[in-house]
Protein backbone atom coordinates (compact mmCIF):
# COMPACT_ATOMS: atom_id res chain seq x y z
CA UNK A 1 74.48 92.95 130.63
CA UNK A 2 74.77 96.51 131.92
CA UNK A 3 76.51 95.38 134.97
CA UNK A 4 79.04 92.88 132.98
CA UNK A 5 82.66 94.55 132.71
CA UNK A 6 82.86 95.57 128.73
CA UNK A 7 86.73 95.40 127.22
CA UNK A 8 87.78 98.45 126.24
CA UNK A 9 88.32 98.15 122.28
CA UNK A 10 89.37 100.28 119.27
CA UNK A 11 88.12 100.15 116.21
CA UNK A 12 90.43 99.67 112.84
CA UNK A 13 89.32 98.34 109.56
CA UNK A 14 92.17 96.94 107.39
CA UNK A 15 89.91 95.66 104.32
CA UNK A 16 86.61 95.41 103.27
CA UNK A 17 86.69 92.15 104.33
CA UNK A 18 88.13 91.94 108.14
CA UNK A 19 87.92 93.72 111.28
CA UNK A 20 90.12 94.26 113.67
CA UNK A 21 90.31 95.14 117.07
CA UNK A 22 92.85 96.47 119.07
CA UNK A 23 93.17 96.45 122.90
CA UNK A 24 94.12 99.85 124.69
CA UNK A 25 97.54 99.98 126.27
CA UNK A 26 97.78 98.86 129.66
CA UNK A 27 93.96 97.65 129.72
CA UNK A 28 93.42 94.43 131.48
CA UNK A 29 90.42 92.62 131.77
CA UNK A 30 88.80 91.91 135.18
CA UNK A 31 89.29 88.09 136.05
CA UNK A 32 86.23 86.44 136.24
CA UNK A 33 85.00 85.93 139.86
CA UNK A 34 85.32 82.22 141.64
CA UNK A 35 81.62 79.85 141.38
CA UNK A 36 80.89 76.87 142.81
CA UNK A 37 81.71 73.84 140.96
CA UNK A 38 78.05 71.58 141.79
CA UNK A 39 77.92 70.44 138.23
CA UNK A 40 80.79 68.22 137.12
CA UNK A 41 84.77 69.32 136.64
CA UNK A 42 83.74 70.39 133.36
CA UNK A 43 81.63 73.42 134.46
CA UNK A 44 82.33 76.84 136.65
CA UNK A 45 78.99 77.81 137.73
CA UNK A 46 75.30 76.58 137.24
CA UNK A 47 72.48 78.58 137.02
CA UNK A 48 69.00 77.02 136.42
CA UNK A 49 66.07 78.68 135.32
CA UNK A 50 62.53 76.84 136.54
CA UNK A 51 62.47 75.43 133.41
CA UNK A 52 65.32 73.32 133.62
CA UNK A 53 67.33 75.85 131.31
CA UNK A 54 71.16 76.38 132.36
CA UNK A 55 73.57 79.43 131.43
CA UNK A 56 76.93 78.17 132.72
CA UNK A 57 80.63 78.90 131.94
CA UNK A 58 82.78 75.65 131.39
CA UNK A 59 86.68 75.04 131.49
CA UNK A 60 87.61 71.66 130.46
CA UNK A 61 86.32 69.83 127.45
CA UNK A 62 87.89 69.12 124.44
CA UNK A 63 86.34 71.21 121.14
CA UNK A 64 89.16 69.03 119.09
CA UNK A 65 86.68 65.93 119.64
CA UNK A 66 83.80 65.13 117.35
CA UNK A 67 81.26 61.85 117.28
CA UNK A 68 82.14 59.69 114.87
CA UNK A 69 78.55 58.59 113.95
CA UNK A 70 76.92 59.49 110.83
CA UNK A 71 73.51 60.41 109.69
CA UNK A 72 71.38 57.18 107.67
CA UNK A 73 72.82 54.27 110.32
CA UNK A 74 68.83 52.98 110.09
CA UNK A 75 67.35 53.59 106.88
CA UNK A 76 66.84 49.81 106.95
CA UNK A 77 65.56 48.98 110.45
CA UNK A 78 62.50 49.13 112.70
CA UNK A 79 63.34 50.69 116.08
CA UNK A 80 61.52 49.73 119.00
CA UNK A 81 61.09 53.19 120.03
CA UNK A 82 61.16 56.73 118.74
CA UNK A 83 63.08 59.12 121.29
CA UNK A 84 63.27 62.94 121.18
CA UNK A 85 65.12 65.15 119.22
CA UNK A 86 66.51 69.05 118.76
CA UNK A 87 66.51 71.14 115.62
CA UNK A 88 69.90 73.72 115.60
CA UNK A 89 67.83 77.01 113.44
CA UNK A 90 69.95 79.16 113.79
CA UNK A 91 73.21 81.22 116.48
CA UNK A 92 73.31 84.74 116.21
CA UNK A 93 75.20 88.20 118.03
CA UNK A 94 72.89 89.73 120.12
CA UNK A 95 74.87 92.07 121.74
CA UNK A 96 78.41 92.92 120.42
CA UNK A 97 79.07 95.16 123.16
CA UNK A 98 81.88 97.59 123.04
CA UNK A 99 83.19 96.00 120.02
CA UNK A 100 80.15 96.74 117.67
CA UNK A 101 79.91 95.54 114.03
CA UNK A 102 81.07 94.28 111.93
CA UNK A 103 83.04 91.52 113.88
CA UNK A 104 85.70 88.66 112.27
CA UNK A 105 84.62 85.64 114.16
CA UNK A 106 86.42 82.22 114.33
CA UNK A 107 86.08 79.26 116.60
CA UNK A 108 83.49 76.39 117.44
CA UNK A 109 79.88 76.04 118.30
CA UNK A 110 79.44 72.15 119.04
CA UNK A 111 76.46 70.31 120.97
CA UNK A 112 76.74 67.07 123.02
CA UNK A 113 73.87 64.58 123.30
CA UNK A 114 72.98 61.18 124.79
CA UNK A 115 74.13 59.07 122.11
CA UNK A 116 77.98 59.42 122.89
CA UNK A 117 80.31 61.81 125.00
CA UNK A 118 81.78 63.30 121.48
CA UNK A 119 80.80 66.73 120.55
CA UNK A 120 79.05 67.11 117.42
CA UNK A 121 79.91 70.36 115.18
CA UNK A 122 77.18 73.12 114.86
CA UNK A 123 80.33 75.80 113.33
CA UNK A 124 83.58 75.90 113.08
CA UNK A 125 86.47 78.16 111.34
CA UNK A 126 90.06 78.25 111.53
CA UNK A 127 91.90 81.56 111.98
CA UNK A 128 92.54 82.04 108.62
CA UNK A 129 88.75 81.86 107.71
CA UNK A 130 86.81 83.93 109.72
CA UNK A 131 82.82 84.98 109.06
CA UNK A 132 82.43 88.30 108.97
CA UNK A 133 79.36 89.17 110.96
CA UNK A 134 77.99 92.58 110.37
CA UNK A 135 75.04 93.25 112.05
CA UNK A 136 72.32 91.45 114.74
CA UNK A 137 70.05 90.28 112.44
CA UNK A 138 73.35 87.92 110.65
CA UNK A 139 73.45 84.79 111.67
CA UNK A 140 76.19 82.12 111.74
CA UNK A 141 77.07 79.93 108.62
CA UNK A 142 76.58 76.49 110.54
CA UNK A 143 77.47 73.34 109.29
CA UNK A 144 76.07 71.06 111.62
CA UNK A 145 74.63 68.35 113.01
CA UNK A 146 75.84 66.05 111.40
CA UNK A 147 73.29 63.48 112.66
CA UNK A 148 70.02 63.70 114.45
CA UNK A 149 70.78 64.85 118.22
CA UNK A 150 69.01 62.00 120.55
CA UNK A 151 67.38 64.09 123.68
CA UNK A 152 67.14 61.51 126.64
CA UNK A 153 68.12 64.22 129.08
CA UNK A 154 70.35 66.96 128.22
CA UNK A 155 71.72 68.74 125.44
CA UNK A 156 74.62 71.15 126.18
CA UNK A 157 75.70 73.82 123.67
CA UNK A 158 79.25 74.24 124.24
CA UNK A 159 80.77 78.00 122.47
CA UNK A 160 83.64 79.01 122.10
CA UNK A 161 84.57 82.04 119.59
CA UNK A 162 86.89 84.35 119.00
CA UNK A 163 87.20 88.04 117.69
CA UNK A 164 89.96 88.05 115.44
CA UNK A 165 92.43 91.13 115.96
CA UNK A 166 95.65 92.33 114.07
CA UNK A 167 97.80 89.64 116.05
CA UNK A 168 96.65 86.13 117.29
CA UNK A 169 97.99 86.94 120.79
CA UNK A 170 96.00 90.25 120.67
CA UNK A 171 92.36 87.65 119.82
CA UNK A 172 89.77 88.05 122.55
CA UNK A 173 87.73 85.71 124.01
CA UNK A 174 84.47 87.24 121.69
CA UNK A 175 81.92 84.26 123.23
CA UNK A 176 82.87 81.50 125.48
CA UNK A 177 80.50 79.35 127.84
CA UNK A 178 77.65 76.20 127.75
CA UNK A 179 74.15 76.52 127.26
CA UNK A 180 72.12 72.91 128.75
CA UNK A 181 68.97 72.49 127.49
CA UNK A 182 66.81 70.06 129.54
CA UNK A 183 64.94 68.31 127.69
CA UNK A 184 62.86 66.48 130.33
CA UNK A 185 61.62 69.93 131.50
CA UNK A 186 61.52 72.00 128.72
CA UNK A 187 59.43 70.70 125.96
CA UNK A 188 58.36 74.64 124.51
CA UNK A 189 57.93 73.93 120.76
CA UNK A 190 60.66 77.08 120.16
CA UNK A 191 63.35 78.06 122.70
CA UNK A 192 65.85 80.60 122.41
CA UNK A 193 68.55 80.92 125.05
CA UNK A 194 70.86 83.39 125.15
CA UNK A 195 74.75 82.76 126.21
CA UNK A 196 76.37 85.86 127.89
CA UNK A 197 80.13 86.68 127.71
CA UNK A 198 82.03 89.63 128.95
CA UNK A 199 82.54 90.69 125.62
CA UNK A 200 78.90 89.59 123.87
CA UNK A 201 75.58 88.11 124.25
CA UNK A 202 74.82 85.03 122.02
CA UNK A 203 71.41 84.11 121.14
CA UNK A 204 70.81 80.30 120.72
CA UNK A 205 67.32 79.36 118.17
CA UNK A 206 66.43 75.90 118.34
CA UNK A 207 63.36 73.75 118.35
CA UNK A 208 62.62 70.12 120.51
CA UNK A 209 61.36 67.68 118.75
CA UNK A 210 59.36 64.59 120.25
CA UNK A 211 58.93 60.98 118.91
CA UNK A 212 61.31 62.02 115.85
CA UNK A 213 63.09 60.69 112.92
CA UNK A 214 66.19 61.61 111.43
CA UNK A 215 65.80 63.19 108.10
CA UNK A 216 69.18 63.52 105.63
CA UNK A 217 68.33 65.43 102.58
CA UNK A 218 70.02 65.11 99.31
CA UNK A 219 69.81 67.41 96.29
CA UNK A 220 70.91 66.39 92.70
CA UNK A 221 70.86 67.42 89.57
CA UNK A 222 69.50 65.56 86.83
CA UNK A 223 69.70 67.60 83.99
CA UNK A 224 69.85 71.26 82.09
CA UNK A 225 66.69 71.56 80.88
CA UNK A 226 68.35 73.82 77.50
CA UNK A 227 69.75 70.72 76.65
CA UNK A 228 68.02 69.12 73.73
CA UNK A 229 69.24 65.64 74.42
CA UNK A 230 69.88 63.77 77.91
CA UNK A 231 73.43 63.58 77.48
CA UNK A 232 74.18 62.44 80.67
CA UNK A 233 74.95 64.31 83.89
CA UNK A 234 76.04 67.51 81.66
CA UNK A 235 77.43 69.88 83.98
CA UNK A 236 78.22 72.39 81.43
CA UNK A 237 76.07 74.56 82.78
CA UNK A 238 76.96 75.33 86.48
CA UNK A 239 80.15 77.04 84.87
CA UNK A 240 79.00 79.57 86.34
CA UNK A 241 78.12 78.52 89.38
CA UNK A 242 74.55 77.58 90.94
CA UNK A 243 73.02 80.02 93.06
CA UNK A 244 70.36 79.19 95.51
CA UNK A 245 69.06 79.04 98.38
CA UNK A 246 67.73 75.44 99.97
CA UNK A 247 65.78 74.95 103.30
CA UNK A 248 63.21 72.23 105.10
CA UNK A 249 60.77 72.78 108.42
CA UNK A 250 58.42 70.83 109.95
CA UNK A 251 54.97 71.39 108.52
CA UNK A 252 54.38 72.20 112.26
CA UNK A 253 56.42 74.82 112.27
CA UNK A 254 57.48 77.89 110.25
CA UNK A 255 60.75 78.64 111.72
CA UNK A 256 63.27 76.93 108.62
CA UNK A 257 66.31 75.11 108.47
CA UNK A 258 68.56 76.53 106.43
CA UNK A 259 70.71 73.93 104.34
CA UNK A 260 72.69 76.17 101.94
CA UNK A 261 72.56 79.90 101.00
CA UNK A 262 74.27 81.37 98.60
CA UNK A 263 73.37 85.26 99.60
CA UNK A 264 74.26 84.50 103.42
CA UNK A 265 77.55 82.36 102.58
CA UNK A 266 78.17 84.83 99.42
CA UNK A 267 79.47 81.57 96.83
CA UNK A 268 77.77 79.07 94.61
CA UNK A 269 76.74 75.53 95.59
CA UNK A 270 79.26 73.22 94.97
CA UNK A 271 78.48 70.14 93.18
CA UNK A 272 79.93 66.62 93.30
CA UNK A 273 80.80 64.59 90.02
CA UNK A 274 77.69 62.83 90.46
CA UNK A 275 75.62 66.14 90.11
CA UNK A 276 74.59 65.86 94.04
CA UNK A 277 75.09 69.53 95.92
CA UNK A 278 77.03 70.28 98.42
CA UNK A 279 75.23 71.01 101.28
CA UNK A 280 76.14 73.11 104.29
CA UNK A 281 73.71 71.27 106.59
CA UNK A 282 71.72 68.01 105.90
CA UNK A 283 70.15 66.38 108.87
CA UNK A 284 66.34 67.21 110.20
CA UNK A 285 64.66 65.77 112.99
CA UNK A 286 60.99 65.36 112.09
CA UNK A 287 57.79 64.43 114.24
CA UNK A 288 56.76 60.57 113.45
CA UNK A 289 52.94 62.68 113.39
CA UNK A 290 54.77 65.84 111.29
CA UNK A 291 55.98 66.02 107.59
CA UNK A 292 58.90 67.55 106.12
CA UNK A 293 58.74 70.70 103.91
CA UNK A 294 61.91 70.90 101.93
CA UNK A 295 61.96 74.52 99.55
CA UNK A 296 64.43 74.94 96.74
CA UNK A 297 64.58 78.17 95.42
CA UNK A 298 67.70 78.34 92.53
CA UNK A 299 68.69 80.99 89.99
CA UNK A 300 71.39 81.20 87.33
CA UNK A 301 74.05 83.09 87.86
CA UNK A 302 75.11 85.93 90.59
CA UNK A 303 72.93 89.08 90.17
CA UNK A 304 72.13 90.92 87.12
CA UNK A 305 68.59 92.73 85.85
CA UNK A 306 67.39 88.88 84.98
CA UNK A 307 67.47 87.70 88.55
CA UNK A 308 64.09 87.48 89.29
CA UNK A 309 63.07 86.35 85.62
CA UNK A 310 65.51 83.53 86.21
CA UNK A 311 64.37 82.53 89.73
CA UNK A 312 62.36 79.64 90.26
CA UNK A 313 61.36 78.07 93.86
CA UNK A 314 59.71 74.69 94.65
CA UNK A 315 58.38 73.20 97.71
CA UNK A 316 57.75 69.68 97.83
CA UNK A 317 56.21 67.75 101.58
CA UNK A 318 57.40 64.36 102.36
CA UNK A 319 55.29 62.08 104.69
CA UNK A 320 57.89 60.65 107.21
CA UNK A 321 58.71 56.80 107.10
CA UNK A 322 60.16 55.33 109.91
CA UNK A 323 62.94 53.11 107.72
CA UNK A 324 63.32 53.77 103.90
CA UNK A 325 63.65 56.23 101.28
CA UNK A 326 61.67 59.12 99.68
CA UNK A 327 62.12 60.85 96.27
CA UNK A 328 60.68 64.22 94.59
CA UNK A 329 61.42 65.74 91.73
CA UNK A 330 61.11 69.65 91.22
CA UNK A 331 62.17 72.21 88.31
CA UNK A 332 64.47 74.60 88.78
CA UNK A 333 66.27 77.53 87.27
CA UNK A 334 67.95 75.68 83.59
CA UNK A 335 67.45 72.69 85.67
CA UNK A 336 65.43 69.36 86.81
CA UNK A 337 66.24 68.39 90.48
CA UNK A 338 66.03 65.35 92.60
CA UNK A 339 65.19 65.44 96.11
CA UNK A 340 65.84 62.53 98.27
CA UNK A 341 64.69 61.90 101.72
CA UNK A 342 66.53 59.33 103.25
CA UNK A 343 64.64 58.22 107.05
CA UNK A 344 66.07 56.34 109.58
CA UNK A 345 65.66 56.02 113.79
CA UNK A 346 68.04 58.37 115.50
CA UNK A 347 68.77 55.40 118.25
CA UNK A 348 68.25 52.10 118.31
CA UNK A 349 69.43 50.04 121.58
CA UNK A 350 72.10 47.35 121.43
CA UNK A 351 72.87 48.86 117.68
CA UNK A 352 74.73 52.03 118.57
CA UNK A 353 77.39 52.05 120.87
């Protein structure tokens, strides 16, 4: 990275709560020099490792598109097959360079797979809603994928995030490029790539998967255990908010999946009318051979002396099924949860498109 041009930034903190960054008059940034297009019109340059791992700069795809298919599309059918998978764990900031931390990021993270051309969305924030990233070990809030990536080939990683400044024209161009992930290749049970920028170095965590099955996890809550009586799906009791923190690995591995947070993100989970949370993420690819560890680890309210008193965490393991339906249920802080496990084949020929 030492030989990378750096932007020369300053350094002015509005709020609490943003960064910004100012360029120095009359500083332009060195134009990126010319590569090869070998790849496709998509990409600027290809370099592969001997592992089949690329670190490439792109120009034209479309981050407005996202794959329309959803997670569950075979909780009810036998596929002939089981193909490989990915597991997203987790995008972080490396290497800030001259800007430092904390930084005000916005933009898109999305991944493309062989199911369809559409991307599918890892993170994304608008302008007006940027995460405020304050040192290396902070990782991204993602929200994605949706479904369970199908790995015939190639993955590619496709970034593009910005550093918010004091005016949108003054933005820079924080990370910006494609990491592909061969999947024929590069079978390593844990892979971290890094993506490098003028401006930053990304680091990419994430986790192949072979013969797998898409896992969609579903929390609920069934009721406040202060409550005398079953009255129903009371929810007189989140008033103020349920905090908590909710993630699921593959008994093979440690490395989790994080599915909400409340100290990362910094709010409560949000529930639905029918008690079920509002997860950030939902979808794990599991080995058919594997389980699925899914942790809950709730408290009641924001801080306070009580926390820890009030904390309560439960693990429960679910076998995988290759069609169907699990269901656990685990205490937690005030309350009695429901876990559901719904399985299903991430591709099934002459079914999907």
């Amino acid at each position: 990275m030492s030989d990378v041009p750096m932007a020369k930034l300053t350094m002015q903190a509005e709020t609490d709560d943003e960064v910004f960054l100012l360029w120095e008059p009359g500083y332009k940034p060195a134009a990126a020099p010319p590569s090869p297009n070998i790849l496709s019109a998509r990409y600027k340059g290809h370099d592969a490792d001997a592992r089949g791992r690329v670190d490439c700069q792109f120009v034209d795809f479309d981050l407005e598109e996202e794959s329309p298919l959803q997670p569950g599309r075979h909780t009810d059918a036998l596929a002939p097959s089981l193909h490989c998978s990915a597991n997203v764990l987790s995008v972080k900031v490396a290497c800030s360079g001259a800007a430092g931390f904390p930084l005000s990021l916005y933009g898109s993270i999305l991944v493309k797979d062989a199911l369809d051309n559409d991307g599918i969305c890892l993170f994304r924030r608008e302008r007006d809603d940027p995460q405020i990233i304050t040192s290396q070990d902070e990782s991204l809030l993602l929200t994605g994928p949706t479904r369970g990536l199908v790995a015939f080939d190639y993955l590619d990683f496709e970034v593009d995030l910005k550093l918010k400044t004091r005016r949108v024209e003054d933005d820079v161009d924080f990370s910006r490029g494609t990491i592909m992930h061969n999947c024929i290749f590069d079978k390593s049970p844990f892979i971290s790539n890094k993506l490098e920028s003028p401006h930053s170095i990304l680091e990419l965590n994430y986790a192949p998967v072979g013969r797998a099955l898409e896992s969609t996890v579903e929390v609920k809550i069934l009721k406040d255990s202060t409550q005398e009586e079953d009255d129903g799906n009371n929810m007189d009791a989140f008033v103020g908010g349920l905090y908590g923190k909710i993630s699921a690995r593959n008994s093979g591995l440690s490395e989790e999946i994080v599915l909400f947070d409340s100290e990362a993100s910094g709010v409560a989970i949000a529930l639905g009318d029918d008690g079920v949370l509002k997860l950030s993420r939902c979808v794990v690819a599991v080995p058919v051979r594997d389980s699925l560890v899914v942790t809950v680890e709730t408290w009641a309210g924001c801080g306070g002396d009580d926390l820890q008193e009030a904390t309560i965490k439960s693990s429960f393991t679910f076998m995988p099924l290759l069609c169907g339906e699990g269901r656990a249920i685990v205490p937690c802080a005030r309350h009695t949860m429901q876990i559901r496990v719904f399985w299903s084949a991430l591709y099934i020929p002459f079914v999907d498109p």
